[in-house]
PDB file of N, CA and C in Angstrom:
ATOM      1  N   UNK A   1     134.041 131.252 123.868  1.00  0.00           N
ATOM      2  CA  UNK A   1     134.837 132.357 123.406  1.00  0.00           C
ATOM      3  C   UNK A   1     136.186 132.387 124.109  1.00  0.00           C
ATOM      4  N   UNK A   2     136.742 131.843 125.545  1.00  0.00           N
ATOM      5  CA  UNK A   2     137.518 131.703 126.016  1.00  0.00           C
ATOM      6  C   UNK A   2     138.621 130.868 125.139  1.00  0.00           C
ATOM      7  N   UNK A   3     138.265 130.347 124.418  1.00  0.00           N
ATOM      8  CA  UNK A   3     139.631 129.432 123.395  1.00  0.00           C
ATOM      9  C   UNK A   3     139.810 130.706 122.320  1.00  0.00           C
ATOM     10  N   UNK A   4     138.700 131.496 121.761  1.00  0.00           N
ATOM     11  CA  UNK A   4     139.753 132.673 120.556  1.00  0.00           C
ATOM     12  C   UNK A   4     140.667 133.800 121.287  1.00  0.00           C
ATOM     13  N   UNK A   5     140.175 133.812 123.083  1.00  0.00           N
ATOM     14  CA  UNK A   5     140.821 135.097 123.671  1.00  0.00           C
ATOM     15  C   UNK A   5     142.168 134.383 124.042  1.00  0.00           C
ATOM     16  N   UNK A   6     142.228 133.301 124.297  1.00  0.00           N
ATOM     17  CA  UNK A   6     143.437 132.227 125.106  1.00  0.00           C
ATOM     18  C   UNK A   6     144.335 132.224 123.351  1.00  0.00           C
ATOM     19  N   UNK A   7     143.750 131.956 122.716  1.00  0.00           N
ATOM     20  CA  UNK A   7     144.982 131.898 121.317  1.00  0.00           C
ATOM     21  C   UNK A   7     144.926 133.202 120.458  1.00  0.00           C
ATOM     22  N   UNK A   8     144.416 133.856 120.648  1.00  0.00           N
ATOM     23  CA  UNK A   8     144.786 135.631 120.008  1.00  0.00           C
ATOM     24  C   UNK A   8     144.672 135.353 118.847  1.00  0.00           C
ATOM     25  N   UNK A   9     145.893 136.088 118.249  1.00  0.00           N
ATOM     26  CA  UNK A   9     146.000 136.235 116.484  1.00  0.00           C
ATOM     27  C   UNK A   9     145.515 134.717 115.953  1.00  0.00           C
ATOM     28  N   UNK A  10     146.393 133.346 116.127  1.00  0.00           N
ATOM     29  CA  UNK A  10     146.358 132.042 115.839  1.00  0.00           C
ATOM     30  C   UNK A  10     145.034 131.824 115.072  1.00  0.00           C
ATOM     31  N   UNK A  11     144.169 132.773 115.692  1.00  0.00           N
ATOM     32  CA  UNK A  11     142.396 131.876 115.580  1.00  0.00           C
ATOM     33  C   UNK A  11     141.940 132.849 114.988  1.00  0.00           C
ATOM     34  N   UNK A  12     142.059 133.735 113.932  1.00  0.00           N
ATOM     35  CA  UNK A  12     142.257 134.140 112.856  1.00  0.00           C
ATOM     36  C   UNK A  12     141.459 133.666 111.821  1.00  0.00           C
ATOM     37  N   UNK A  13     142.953 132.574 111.436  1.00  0.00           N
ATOM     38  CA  UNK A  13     141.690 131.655 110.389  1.00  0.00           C
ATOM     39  C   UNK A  13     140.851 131.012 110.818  1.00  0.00           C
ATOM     40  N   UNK A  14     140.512 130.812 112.692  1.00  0.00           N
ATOM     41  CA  UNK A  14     139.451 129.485 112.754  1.00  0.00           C
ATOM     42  C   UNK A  14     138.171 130.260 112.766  1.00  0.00           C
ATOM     43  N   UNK A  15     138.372 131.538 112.732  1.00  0.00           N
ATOM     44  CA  UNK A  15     137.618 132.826 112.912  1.00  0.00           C
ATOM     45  C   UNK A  15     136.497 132.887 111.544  1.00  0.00           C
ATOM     46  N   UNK A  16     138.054 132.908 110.591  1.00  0.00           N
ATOM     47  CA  UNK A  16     137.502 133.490 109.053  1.00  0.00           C
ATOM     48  C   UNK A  16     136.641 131.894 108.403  1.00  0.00           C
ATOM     49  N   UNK A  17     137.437 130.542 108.806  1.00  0.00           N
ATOM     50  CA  UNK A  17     136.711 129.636 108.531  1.00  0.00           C
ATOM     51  C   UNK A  17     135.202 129.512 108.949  1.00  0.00           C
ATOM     52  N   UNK A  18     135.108 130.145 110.380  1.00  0.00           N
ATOM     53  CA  UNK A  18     133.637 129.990 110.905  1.00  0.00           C
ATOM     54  C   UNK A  18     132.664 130.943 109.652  1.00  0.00           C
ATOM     55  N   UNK A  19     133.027 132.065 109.857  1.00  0.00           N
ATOM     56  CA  UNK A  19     132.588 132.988 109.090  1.00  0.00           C
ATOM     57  C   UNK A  19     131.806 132.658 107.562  1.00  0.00           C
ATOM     58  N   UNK A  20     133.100 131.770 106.967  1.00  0.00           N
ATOM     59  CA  UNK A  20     132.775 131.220 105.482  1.00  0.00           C
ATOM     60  C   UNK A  20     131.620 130.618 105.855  1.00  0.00           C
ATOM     61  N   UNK A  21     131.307 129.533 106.475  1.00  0.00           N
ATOM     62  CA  UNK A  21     130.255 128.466 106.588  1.00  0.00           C
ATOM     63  C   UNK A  21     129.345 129.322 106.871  1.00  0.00           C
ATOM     64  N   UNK A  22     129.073 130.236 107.580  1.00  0.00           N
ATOM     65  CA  UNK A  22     127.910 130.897 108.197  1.00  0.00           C
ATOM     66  C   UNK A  22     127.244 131.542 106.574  1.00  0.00           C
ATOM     67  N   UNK A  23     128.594 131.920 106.091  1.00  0.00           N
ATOM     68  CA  UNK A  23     128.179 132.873 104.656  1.00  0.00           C
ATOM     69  C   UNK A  23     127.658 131.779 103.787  1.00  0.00           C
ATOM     70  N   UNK A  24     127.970 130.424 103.445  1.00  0.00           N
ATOM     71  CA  UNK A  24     128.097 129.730 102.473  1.00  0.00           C
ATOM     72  C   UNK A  24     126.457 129.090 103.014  1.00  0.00           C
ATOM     73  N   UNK A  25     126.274 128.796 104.770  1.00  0.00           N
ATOM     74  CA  UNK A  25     124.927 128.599 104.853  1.00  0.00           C
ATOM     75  C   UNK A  25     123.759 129.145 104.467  1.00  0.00           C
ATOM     76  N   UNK A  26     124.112 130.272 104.446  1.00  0.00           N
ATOM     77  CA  UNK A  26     122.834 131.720 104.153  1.00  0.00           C
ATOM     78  C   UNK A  26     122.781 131.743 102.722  1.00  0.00           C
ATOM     79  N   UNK A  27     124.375 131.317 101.850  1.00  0.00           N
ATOM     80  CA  UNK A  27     123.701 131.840 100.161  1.00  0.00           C
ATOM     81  C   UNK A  27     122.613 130.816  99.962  1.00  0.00           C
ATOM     82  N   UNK A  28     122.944 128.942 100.885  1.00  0.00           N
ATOM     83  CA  UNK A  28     122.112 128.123 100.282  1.00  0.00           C
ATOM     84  C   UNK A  28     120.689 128.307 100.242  1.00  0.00           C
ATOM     85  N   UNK A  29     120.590 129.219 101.521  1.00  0.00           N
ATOM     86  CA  UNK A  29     119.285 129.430 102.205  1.00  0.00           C
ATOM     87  C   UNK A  29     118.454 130.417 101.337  1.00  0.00           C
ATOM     88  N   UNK A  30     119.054 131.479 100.932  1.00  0.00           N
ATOM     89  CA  UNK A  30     118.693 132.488  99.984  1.00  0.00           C
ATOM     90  C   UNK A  30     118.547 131.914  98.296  1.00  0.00           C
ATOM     91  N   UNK A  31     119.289 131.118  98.010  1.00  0.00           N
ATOM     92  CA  UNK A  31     119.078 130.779  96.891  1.00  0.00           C
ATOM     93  C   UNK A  31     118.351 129.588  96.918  1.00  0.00           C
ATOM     94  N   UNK A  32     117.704 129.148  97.789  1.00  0.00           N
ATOM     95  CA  UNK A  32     116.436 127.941  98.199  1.00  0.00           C
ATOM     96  C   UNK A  32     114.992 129.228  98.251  1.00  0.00           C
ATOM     97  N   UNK A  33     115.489 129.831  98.920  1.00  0.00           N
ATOM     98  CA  UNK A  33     113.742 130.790  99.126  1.00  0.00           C
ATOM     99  C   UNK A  33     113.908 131.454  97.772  1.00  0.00           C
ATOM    100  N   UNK A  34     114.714 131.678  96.501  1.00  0.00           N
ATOM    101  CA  UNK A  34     114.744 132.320  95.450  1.00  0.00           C
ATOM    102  C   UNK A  34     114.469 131.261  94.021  1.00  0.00           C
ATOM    103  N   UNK A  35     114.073 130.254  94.515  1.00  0.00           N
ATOM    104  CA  UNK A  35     114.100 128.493  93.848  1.00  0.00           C
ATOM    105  C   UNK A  35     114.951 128.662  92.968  1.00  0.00           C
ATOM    106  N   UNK A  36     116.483 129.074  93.031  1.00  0.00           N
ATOM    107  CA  UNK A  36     117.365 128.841  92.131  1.00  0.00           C
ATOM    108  C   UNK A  36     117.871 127.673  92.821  1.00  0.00           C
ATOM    109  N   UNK A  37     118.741 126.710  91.393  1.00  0.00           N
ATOM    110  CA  UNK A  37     118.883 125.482  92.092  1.00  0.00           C
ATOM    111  C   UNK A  37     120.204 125.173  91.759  1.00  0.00           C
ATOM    112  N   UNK A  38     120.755 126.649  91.514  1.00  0.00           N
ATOM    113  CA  UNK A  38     122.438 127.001  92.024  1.00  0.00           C
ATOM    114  C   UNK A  38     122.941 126.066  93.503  1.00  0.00           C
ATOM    115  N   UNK A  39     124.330 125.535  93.453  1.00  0.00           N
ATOM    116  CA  UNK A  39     124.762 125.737  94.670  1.00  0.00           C
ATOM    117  C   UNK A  39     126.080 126.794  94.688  1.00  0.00           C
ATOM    118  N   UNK A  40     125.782 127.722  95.633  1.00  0.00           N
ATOM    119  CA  UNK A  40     127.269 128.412  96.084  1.00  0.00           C
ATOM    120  C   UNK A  40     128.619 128.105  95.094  1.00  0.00           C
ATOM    121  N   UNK A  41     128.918 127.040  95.721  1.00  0.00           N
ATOM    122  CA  UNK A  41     130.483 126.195  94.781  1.00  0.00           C
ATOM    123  C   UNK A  41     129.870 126.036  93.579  1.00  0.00           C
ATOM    124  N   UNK A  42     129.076 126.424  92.889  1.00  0.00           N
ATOM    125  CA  UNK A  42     129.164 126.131  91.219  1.00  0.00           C
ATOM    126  C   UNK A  42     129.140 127.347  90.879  1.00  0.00           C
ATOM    127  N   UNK A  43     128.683 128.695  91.479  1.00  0.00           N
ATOM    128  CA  UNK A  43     128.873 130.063  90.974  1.00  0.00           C
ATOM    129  C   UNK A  43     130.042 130.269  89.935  1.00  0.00           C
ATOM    130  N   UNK A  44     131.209 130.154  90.656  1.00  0.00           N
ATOM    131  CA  UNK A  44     132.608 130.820  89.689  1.00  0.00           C
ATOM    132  C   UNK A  44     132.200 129.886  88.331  1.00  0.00           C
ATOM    133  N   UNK A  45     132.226 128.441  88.295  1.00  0.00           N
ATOM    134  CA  UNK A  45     131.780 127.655  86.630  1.00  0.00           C
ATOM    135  C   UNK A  45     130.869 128.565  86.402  1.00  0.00           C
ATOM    136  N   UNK A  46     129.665 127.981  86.762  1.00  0.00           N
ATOM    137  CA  UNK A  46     128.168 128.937  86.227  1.00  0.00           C
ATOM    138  C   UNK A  46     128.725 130.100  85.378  1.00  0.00           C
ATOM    139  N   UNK A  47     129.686 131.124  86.331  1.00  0.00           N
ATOM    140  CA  UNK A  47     129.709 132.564  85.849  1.00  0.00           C
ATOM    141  C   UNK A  47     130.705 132.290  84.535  1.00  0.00           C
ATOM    142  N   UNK A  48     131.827 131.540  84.581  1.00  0.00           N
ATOM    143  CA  UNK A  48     132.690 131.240  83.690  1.00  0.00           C
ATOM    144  C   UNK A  48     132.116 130.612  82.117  1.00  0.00           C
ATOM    145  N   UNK A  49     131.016 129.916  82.339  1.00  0.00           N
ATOM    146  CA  UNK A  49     130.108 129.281  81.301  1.00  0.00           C
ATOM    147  C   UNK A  49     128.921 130.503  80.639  1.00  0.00           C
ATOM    148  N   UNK A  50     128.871 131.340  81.246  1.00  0.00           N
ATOM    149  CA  UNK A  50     128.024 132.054  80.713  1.00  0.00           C
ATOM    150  C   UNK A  50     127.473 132.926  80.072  1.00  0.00           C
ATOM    151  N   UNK A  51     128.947 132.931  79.825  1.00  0.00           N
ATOM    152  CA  UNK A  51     129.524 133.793  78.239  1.00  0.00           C
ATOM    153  C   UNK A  51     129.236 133.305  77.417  1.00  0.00           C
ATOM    154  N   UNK A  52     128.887 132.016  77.455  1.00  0.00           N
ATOM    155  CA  UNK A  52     128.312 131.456  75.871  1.00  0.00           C
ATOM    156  C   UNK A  52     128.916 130.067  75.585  1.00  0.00           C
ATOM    157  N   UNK A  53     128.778 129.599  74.500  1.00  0.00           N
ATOM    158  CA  UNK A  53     129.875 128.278  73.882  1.00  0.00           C
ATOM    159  C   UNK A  53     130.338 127.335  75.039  1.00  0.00           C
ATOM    160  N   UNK A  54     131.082 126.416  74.348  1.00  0.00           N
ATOM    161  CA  UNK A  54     131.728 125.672  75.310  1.00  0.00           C
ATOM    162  C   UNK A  54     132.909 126.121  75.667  1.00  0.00           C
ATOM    163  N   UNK A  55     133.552 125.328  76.727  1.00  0.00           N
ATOM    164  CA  UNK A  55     134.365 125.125  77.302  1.00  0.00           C
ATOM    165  C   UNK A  55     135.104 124.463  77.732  1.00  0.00           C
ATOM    166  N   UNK A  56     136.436 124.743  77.713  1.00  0.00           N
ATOM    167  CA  UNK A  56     137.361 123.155  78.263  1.00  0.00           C
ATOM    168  C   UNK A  56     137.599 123.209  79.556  1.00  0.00           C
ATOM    169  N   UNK A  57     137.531 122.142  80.902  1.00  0.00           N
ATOM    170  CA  UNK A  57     137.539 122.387  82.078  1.00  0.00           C
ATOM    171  C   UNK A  57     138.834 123.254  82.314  1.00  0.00           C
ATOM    172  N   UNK A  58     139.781 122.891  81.877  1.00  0.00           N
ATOM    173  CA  UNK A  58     141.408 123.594  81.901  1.00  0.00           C
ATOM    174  C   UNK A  58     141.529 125.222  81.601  1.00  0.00           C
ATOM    175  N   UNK A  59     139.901 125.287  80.876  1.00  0.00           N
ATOM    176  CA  UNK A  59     140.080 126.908  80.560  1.00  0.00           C
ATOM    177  C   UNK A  59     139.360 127.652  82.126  1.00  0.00           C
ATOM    178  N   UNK A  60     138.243 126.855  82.138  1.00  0.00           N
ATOM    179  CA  UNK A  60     137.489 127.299  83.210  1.00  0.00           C
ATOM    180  C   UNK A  60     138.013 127.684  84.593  1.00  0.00           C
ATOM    181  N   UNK A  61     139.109 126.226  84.862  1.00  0.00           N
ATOM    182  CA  UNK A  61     140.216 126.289  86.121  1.00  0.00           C
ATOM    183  C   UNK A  61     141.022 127.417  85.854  1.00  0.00           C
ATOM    184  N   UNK A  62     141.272 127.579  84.922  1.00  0.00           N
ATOM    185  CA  UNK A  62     142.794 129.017  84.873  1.00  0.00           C
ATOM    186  C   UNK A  62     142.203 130.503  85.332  1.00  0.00           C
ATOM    187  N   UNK A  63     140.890 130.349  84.775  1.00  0.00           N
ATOM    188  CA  UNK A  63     140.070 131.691  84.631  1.00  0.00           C
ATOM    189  C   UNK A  63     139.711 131.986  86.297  1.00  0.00           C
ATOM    190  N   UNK A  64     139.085 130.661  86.619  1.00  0.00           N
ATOM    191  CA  UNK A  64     138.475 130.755  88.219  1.00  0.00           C
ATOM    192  C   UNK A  64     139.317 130.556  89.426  1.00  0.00           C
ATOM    193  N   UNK A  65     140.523 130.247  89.115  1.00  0.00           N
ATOM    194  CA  UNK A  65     141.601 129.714  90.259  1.00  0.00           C
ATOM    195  C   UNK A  65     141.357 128.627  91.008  1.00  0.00           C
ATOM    196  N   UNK A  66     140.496 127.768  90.304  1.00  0.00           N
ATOM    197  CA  UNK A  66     140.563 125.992  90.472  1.00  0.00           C
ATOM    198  C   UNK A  66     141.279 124.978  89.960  1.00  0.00           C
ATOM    199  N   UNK A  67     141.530 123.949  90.833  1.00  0.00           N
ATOM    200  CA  UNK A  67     142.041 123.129  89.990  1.00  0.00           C
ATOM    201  C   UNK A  67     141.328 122.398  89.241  1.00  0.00           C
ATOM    202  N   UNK A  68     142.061 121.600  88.504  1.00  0.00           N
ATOM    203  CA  UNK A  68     141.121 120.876  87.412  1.00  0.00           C
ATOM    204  C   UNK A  68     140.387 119.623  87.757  1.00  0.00           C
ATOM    205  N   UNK A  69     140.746 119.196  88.867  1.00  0.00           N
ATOM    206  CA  UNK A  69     139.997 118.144  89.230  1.00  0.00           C
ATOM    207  C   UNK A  69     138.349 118.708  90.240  1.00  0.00           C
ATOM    208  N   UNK A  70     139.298 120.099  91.291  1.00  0.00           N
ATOM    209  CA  UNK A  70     137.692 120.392  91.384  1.00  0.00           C
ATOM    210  C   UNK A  70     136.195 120.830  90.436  1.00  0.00           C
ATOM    211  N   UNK A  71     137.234 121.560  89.558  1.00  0.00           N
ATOM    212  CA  UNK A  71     136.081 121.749  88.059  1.00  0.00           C
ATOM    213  C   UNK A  71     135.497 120.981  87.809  1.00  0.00           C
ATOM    214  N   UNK A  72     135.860 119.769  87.057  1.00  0.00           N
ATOM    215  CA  UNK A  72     135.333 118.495  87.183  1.00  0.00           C
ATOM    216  C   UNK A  72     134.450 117.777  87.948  1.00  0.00           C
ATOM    217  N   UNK A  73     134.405 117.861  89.477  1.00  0.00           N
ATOM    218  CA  UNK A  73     133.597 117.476  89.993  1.00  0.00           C
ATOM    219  C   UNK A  73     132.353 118.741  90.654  1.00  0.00           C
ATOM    220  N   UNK A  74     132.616 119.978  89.925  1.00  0.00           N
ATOM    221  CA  UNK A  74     131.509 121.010  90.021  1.00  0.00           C
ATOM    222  C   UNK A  74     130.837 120.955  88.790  1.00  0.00           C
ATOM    223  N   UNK A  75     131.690 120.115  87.410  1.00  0.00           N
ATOM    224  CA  UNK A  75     131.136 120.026  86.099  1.00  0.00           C
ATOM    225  C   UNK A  75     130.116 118.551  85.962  1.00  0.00           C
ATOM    226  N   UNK A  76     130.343 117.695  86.918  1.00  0.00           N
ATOM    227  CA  UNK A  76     129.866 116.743  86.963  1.00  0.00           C
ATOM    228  C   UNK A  76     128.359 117.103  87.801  1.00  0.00           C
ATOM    229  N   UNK A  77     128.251 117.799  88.936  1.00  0.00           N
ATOM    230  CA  UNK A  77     127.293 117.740  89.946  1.00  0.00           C
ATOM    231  C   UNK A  77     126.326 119.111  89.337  1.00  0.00           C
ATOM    232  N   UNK A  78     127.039 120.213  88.441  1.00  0.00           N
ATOM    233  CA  UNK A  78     125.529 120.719  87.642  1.00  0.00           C
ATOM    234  C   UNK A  78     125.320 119.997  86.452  1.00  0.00           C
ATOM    235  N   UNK A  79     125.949 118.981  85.811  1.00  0.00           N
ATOM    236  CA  UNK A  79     125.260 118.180  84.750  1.00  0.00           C
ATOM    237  C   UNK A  79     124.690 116.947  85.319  1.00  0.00           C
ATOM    238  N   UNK A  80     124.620 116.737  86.439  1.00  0.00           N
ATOM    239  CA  UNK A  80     123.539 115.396  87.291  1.00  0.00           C
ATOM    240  C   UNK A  80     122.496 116.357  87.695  1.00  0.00           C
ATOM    241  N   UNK A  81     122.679 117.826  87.884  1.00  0.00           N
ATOM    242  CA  UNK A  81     121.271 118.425  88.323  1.00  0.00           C
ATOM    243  C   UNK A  81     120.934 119.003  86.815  1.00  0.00           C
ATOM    244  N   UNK A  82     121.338 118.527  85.953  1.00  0.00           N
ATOM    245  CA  UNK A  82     120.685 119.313  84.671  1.00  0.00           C
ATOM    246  C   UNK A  82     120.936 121.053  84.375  1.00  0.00           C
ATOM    247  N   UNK A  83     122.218 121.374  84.530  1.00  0.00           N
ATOM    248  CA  UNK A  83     122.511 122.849  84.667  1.00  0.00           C
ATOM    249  C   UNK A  83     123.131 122.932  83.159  1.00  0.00           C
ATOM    250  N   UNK A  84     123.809 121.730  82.913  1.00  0.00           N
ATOM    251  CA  UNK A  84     125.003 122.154  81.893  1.00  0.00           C
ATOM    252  C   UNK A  84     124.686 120.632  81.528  1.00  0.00           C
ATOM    253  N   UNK A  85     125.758 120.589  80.540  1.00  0.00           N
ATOM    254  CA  UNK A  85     126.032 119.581  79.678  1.00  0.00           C
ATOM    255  C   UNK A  85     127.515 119.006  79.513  1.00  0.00           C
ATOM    256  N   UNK A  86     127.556 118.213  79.074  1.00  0.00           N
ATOM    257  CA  UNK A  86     129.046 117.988  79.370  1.00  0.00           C
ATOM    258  C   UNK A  86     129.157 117.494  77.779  1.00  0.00           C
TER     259      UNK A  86
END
């Protein structure tokens, strides 16, 4: 703890970064004891897809504030686990 009191404000984000992982560990953990076979990072697609019909990745990115290449590789890794279809 002596390195967040020695850099004050600075460690902030190394703060809020720790934080994320701790959060992003626990959804996996919760959504493992709930046998959903969601991961975390596919939520915003998932939720964006689930209105119905298809979709173009370019619509999905505008809607979710991704880019289009990460879409893509969140559109690729729930259609290798069988979530979606491409």
């Amino acid at each position: 703890m002596d390195f967040f009191d020695k850099t004050g404000p600075m460690a902030v984000g190394i703060r809020l970064r720790m934080l994320s992982g701790a959060i992003s560990k626990e959804a996996v953990r919760i959504c493992a004891l709930g046998g959903v076979a969601l991961k975390p990072k596919w939520l915003p697609v998932f939720f964006a897809l689930s209105s119905g019909g298809g979709r173009t990745v370019t619509d999905i990115a505008a809607e979710i504030g991704h880019t289009h290449p990460s879409v893509c590789k969140i559109a690729r890794e729930m259609s290798a686990a069988g979530i979606v279809s491409e």
